[in-house]
C-alpha atoms as a PDB file:
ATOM      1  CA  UNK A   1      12.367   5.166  10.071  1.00  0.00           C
ATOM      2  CA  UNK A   2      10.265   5.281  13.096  1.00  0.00           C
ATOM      3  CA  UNK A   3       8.119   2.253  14.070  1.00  0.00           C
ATOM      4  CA  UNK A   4       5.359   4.711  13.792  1.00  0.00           C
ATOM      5  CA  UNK A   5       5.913   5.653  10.551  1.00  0.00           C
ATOM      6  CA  UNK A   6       6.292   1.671   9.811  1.00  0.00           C
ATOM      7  CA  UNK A   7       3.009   0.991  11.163  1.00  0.00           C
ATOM      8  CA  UNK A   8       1.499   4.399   9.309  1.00  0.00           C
ATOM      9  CA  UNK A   9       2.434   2.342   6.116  1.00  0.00           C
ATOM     10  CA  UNK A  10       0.758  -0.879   7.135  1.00  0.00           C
ATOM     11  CA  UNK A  11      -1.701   0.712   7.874  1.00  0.00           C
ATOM     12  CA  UNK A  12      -2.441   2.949   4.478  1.00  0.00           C
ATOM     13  CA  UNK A  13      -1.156  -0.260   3.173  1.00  0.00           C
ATOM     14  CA  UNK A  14      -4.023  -2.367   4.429  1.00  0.00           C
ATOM     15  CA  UNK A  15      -6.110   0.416   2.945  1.00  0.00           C
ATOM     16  CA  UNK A  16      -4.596   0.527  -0.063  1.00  0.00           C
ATOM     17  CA  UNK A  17      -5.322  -3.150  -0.722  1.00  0.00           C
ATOM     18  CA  UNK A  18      -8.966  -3.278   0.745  1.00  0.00           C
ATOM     19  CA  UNK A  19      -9.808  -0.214  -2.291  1.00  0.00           C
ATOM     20  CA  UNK A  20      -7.846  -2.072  -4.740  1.00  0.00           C
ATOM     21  CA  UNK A  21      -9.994  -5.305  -4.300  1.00  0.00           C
ATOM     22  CA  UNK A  22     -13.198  -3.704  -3.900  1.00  0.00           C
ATOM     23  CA  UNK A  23     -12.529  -2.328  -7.268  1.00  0.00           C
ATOM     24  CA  UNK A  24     -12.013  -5.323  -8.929  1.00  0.00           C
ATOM     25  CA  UNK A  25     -14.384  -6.338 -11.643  1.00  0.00           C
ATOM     26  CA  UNK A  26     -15.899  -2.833 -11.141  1.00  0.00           C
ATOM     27  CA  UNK A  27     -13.597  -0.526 -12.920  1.00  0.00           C
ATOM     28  CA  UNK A  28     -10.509  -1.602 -14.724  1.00  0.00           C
ATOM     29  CA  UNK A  29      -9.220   2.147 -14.328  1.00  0.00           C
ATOM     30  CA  UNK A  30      -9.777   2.425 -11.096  1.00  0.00           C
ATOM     31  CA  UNK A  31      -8.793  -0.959 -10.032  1.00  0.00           C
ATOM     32  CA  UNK A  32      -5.344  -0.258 -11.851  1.00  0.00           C
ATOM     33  CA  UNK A  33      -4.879   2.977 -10.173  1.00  0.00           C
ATOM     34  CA  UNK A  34      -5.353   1.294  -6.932  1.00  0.00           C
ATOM     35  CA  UNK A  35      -3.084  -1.710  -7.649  1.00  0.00           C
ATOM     36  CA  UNK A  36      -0.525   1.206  -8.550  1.00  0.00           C
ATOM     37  CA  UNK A  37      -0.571   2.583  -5.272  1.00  0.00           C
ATOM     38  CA  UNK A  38      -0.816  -0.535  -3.649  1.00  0.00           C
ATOM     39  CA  UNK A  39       2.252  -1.452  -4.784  1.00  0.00           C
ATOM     40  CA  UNK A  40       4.078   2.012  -4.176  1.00  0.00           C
ATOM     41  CA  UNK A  41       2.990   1.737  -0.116  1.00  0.00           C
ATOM     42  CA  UNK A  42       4.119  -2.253  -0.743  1.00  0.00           C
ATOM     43  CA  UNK A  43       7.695  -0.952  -2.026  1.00  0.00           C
ATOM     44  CA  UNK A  44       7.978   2.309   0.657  1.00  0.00           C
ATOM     45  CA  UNK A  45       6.784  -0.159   3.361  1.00  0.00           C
ATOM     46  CA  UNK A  46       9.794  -2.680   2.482  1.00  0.00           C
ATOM     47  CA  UNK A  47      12.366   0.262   2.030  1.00  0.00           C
ATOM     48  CA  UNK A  48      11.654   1.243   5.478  1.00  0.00           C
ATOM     49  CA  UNK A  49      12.071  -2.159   7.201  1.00  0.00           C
ATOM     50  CA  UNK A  50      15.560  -2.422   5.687  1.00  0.00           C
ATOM     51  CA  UNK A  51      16.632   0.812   7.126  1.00  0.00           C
ATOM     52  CA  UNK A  52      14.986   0.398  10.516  1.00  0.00           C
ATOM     53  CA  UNK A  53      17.480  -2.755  10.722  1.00  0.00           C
END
């Protein structure tokens, strides 16, 4: 992996986890749907790092 494709996934990361809280206490759905994809960027964002070494 590139380190621009490492810092694309921080970044949608970061994004990922700014929608997940501002859906908390708002919509259990949607917060749970965000938390999902939080954690998929959270798991592609580690599996990257590993390779890059």
């Amino acid at each position: 992996m590139t380190d621009t494709h490492i810092q694309q996934l921080r970044d949608r990361l970061a994004r990922a986890e700014a929608e997940r809280d501002a859906w908390r206490g708002k919509s259990e759905l949607q917060y749970k749907m965000a938390c999902a994809l939080a954690d998929s960027l959270r798991q592609q964002l580690a599996t990257a790092e590993s390779q890059k070494k």
